[in-house]
Protein backbone atom coordinates (compact mmCIF):
# COMPACT_ATOMS: atom_id res chain seq x y z
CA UNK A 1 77.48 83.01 119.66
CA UNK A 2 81.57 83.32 119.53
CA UNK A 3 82.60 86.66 119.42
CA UNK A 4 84.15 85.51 116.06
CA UNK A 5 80.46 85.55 114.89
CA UNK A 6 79.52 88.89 115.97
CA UNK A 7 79.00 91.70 114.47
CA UNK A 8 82.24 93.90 114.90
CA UNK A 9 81.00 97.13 117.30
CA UNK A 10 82.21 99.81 119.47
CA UNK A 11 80.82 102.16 122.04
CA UNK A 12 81.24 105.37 123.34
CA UNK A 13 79.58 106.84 126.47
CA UNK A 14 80.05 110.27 127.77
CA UNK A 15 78.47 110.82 131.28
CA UNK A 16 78.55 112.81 134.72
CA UNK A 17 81.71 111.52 136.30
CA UNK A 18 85.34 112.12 136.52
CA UNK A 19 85.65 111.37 132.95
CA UNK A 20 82.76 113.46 131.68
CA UNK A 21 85.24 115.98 129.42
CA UNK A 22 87.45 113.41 128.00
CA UNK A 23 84.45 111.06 126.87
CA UNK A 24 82.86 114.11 125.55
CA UNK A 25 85.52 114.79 123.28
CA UNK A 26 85.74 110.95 122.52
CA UNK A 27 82.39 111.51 121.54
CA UNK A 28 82.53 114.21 119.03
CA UNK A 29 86.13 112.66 117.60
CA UNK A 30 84.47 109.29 116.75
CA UNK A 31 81.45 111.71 114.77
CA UNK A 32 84.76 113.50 113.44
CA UNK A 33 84.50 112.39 110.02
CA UNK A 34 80.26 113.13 109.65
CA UNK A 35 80.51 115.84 111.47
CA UNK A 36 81.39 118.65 113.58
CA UNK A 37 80.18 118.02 116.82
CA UNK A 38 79.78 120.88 119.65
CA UNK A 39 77.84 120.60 122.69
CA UNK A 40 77.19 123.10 124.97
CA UNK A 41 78.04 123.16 128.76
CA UNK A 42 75.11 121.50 130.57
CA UNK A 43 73.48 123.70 133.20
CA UNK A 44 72.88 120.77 135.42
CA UNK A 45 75.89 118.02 134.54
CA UNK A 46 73.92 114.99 136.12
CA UNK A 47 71.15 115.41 133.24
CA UNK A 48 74.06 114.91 130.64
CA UNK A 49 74.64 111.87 128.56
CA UNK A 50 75.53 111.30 124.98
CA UNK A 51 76.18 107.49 123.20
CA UNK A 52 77.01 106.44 120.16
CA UNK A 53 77.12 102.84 119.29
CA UNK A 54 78.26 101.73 115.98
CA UNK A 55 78.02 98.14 114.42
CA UNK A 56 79.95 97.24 111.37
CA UNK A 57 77.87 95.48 108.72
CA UNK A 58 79.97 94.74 105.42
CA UNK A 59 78.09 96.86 102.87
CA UNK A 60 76.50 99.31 105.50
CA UNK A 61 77.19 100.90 109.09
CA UNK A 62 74.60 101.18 111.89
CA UNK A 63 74.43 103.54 114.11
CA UNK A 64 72.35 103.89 117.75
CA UNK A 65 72.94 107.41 119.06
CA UNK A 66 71.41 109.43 122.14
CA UNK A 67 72.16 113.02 123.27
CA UNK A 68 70.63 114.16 126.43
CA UNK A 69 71.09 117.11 128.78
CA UNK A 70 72.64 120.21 126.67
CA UNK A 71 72.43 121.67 123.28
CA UNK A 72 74.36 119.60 120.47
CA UNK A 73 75.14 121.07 116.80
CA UNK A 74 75.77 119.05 113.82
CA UNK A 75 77.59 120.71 110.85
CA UNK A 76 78.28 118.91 107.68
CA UNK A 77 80.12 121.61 105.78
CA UNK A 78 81.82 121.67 102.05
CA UNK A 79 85.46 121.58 103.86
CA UNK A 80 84.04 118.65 106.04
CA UNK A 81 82.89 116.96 102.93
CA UNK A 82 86.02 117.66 100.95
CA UNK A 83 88.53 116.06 104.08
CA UNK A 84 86.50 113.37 104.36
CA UNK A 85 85.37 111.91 101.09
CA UNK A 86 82.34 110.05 102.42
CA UNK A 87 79.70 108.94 99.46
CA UNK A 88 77.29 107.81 101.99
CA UNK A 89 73.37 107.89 102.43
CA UNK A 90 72.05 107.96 105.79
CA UNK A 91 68.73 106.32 106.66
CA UNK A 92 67.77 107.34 110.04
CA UNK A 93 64.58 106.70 112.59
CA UNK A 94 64.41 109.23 115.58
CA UNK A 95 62.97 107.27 118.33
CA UNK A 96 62.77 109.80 121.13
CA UNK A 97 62.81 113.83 121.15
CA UNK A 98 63.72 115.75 118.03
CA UNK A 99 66.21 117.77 115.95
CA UNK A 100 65.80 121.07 113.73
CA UNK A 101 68.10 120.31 110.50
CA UNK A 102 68.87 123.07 108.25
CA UNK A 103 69.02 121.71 104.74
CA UNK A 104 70.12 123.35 101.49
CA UNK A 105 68.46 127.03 103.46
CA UNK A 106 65.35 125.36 104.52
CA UNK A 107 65.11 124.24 108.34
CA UNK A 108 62.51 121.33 109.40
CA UNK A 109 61.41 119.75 112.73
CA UNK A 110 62.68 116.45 113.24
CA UNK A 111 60.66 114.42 115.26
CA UNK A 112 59.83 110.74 117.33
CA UNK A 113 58.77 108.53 114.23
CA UNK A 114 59.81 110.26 111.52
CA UNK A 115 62.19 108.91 108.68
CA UNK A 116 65.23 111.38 107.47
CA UNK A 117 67.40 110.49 104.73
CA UNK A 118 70.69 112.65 104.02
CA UNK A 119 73.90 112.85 101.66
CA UNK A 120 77.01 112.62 103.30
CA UNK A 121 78.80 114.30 99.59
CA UNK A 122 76.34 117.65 100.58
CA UNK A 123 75.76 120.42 103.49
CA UNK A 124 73.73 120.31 106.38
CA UNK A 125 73.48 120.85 109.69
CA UNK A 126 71.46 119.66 113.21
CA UNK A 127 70.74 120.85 117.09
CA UNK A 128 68.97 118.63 119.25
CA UNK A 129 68.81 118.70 122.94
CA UNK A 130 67.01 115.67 123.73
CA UNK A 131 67.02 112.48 120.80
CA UNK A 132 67.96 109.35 120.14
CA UNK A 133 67.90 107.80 117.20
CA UNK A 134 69.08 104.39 114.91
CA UNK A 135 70.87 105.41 111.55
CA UNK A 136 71.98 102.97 109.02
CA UNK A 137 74.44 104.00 106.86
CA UNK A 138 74.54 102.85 103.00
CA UNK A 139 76.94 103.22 100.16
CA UNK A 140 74.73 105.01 97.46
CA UNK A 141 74.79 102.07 94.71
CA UNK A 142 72.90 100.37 96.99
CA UNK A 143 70.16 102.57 96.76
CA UNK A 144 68.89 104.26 93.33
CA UNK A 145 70.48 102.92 89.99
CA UNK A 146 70.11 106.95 88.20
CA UNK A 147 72.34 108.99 90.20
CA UNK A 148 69.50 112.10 90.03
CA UNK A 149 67.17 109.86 92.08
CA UNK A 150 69.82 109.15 94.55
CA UNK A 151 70.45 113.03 94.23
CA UNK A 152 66.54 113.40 95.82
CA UNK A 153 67.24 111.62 98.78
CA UNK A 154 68.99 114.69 100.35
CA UNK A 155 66.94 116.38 102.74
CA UNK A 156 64.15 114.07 102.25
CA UNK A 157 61.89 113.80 105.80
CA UNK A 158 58.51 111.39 105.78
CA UNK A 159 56.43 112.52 108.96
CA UNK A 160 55.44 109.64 111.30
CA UNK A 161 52.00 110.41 110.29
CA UNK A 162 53.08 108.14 107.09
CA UNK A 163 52.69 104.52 106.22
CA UNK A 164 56.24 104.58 104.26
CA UNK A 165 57.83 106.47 107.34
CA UNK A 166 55.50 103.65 109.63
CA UNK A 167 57.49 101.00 107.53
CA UNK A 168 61.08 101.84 107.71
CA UNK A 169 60.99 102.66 111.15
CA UNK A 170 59.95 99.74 112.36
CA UNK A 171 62.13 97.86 110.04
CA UNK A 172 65.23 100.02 111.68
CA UNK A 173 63.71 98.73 115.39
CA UNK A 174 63.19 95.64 114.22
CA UNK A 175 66.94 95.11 112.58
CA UNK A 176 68.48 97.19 115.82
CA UNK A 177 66.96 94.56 118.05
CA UNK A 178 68.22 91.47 116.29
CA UNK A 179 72.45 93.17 115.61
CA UNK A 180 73.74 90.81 118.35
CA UNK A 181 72.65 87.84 116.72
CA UNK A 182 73.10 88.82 113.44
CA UNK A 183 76.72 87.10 112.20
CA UNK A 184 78.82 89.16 109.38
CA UNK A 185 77.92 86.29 106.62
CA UNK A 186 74.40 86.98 107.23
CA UNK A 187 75.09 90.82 107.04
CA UNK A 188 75.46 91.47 103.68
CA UNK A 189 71.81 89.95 102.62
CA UNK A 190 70.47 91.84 105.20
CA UNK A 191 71.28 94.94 104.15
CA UNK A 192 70.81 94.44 100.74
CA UNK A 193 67.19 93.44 101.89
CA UNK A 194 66.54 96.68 103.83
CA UNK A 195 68.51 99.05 100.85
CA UNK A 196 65.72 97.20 98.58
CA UNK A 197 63.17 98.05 101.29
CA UNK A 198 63.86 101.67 101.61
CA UNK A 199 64.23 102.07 97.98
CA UNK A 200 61.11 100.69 96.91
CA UNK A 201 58.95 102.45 99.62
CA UNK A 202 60.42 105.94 99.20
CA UNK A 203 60.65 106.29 95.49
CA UNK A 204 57.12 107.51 95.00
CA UNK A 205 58.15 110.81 97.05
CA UNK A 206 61.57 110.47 95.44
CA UNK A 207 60.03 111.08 92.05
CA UNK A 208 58.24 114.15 92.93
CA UNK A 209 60.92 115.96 94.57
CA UNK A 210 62.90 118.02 92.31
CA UNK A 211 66.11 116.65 91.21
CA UNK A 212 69.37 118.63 92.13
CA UNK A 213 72.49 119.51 89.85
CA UNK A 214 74.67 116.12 90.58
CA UNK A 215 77.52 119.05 90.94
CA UNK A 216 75.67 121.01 93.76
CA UNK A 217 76.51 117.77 96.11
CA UNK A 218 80.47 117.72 94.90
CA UNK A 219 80.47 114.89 92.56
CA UNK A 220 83.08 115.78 90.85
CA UNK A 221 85.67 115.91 93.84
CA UNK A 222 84.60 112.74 94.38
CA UNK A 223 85.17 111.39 91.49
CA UNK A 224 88.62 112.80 91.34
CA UNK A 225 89.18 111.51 94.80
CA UNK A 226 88.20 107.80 93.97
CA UNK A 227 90.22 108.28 90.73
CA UNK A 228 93.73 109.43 92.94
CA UNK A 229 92.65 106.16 95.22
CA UNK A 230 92.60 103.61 92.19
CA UNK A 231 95.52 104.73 90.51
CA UNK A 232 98.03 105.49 93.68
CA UNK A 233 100.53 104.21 91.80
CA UNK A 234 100.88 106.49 88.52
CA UNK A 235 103.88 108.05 88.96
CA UNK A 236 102.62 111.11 87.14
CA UNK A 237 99.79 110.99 89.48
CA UNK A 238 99.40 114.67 89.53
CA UNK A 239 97.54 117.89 88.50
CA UNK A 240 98.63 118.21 85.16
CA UNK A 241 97.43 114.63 84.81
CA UNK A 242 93.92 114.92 86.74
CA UNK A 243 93.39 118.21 84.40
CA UNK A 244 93.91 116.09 81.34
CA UNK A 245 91.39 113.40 83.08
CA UNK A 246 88.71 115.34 84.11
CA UNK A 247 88.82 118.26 81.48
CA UNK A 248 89.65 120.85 84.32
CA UNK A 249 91.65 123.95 83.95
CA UNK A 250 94.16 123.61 86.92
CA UNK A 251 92.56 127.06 88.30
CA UNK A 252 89.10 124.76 88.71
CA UNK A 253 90.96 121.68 90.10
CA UNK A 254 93.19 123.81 92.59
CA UNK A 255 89.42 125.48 93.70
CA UNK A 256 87.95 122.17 94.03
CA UNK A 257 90.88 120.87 96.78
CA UNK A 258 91.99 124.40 98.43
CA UNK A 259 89.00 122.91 101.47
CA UNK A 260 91.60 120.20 102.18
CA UNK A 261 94.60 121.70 101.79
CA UNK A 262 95.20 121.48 97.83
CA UNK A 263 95.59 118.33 95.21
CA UNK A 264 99.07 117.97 95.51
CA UNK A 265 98.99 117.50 99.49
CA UNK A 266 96.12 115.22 98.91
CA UNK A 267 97.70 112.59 96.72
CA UNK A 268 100.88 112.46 99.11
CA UNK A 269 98.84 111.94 101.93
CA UNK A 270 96.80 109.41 100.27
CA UNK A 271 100.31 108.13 99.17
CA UNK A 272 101.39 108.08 102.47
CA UNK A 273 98.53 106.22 103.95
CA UNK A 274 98.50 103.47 101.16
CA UNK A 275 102.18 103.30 102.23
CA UNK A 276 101.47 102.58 105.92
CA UNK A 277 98.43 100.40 105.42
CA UNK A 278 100.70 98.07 103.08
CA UNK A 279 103.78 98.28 105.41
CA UNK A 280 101.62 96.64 108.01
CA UNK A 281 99.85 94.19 105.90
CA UNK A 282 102.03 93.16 103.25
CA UNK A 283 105.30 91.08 104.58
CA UNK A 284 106.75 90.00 101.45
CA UNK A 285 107.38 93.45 99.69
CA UNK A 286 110.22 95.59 100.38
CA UNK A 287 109.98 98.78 101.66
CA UNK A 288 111.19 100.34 98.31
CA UNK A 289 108.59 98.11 96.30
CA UNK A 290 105.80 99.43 98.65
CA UNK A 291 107.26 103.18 98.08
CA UNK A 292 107.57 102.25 94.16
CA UNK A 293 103.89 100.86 94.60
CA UNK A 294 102.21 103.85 96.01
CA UNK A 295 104.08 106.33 93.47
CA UNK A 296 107.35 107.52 94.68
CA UNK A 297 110.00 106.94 92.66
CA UNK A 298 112.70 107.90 95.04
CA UNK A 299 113.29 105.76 98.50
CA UNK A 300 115.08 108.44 100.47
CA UNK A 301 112.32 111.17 99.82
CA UNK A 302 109.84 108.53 100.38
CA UNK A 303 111.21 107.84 103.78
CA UNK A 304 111.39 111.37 105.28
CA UNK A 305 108.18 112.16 103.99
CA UNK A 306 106.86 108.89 105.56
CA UNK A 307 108.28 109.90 109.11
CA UNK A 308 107.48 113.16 108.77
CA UNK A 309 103.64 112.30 108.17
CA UNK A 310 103.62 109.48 110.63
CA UNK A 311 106.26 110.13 113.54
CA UNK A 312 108.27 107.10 112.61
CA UNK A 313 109.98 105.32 109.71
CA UNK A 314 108.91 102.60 107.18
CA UNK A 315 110.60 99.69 108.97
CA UNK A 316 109.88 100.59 112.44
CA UNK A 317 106.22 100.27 111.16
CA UNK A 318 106.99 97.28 109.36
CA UNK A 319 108.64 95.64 112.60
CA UNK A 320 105.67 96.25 114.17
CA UNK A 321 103.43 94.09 111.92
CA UNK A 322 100.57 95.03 113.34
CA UNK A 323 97.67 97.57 112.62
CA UNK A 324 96.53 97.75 115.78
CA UNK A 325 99.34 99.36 117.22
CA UNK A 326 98.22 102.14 115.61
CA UNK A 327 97.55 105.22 115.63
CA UNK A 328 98.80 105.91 119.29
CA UNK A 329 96.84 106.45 122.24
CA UNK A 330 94.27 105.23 124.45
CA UNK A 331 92.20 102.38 123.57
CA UNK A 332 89.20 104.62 123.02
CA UNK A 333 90.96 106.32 120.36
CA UNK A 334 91.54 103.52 118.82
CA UNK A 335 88.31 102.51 118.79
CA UNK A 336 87.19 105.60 117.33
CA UNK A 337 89.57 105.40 114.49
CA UNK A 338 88.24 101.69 113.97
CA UNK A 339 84.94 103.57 113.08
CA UNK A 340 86.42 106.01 110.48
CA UNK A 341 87.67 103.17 109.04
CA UNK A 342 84.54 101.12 108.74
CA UNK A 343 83.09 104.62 107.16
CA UNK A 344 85.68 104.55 104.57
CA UNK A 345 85.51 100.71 103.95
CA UNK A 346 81.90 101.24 103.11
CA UNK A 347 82.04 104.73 101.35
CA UNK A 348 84.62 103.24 98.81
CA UNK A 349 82.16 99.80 97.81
């Protein structure tokens, strides 16, 4: 197969060696945007290794993870969620070892076999010292149609002991051992396939699980957030106007964005980042229609805020004409950054 006709992937591998602290942090950057990753120092070093490999699927991520050797943590907190906007469900198989997660005040044992299913929009949190798992990662329309069933999902753990947890697991093997010939036109079938799959096996224990407030897991932030994404451009993009929209006092809206730094820094980043992505993609425009485009009205303050945010100006981007440039740094990093991408590709289908 051409690499053309592969599915897009990277890898990171933290091991014993000269390199074992900077892949570590490589490690927990690329995991950045799920979560915050600490691991303690390993009492012996050569018993350390921790991998994640990541495969981009369209509609869906997958990931193949294992963490060896020392204690790991996993926190998914409300400031986590709030930074990083993910809408995501994950769907995951632990093949090996086993993790306590803490969910919503209750903690369970994780273990080889079992099927866990968690909301990327809500808390939680993980220590493992020995697993390895698969995880695909789905946008949540892909799932349940009624948001309250996609609510139940959160938390939800079928013991190995299970047919439906039998099921999905070996469909996740099954679909992990056929990525590399799987092409990204066959992709999107595939995963519409195994959503369908999933869904239809685990809505019987969907149904008895009690259904959540949709507001416990943030929906509203992120339905602000995907409204600031879709209209960049209103030049009265601002609190006064996402008040109006979402019948919030500005006391409630200011609450709902002080985790990330408030609204108003939050749409000029956004801003900002429609800016560069445009700048670098789109050759025709000017930079003053791109600046007009993404809401700022004035060039000069555009600019400066632009350089400021980025470290260089609109047309020195623009010169460069190419994404990958970007951001700096090692090749690694840019790999990693390739991944938060792919998570925000799919969290915004």
């Amino acid at each position: 197969m051409s690499p053309a006709a592969k599915l897009p992937s990277n890898s990171v591998l933290a091991e014993a060696g000269a390199h074992c602290r900077r892949e570590s942090q490589l490690f927990a950057e690329t995991l950045d945007p799920v979560f915050r990753t600490t691991m303690t120092t390993p009492e012996r070093i050569d018993d350390f290794r921790a991998s994640l490999s990541t495969y981009f699927m369209g509609p869906a991520l997958f990931f193949a993870a294992e963490m060896l050797g020392t204690t790991y943590r996993f926190a998914r907190d409300p400031g986590r969620i709030a930074r990083s906007g993910l809408d995501l469900i994950f769907v995951q198989v632990t093949l090996d070892g086993c993790d306590r997660r803490t969910v919503a005040g209750e903690t369970v044992l994780v273990e080889a076999g079992d099927i866990s299913l968690f909301d990327l929009s809500r808390p939680m949190q993980a220590e493992t010292q020995h697993c390895r798992n698969l995880t695909l990662v789905l946008p949540r329309h892909l799932l349940f149609a009624k948001e309250a069933q996609n609510d139940a999902l959160h938390g939800l753990l079928l013991k190995r002991s299970t047919s439906t947890a039998r099921l999905v697991g070996s469909h996740l093997r099954a679909l992990f051992a056929d990525l590399t010939d799987i092409t990204p036109a066959e992709a999107p079938a595939i995963v519409t396939a195994t959503a369908n799959l999933v869904t239809n096996l685990v809505g019987p224990q969907v149904a008895e699980r009690s259904q959540p407030s949709p507001t416990v897991r943030g929906a509203v932030i992120m339905e602000i957030r995907r409204y600031i994404e879709q209209n960049i451009a209103l030049p009265d993009l601002g609190p006064d106007h996402l008040c109006k929209m979402f019948g919030l006092s500005r006391a409630s809206l200011y609450r709902l964005f002080e985790p990330i730094g408030g609204v108003t820094d939050h749409i000029r980043t956004r801003r900002l980042r429609a800016a560069f992505d445009m700048l670098a993609d789109e050759r025709k425009r000017t930079v003053g229609e791109i600046a007009y485009a993404c809401g700022f009205s004035d060039t000069s303050a555009f600019s400066r805020a632009f350089r400021h945010q980025f470290g260089m100006s609109p047309s020195e981007v623009r010169e460069m004409g190419d994404r990958s440039a970007l951001p700096k740094g090692s090749a690694e990093k840019q790999a990693a950054a390739s991944v938060h991408d792919w998570l925000r590709i799919v969290s915004a289908l």
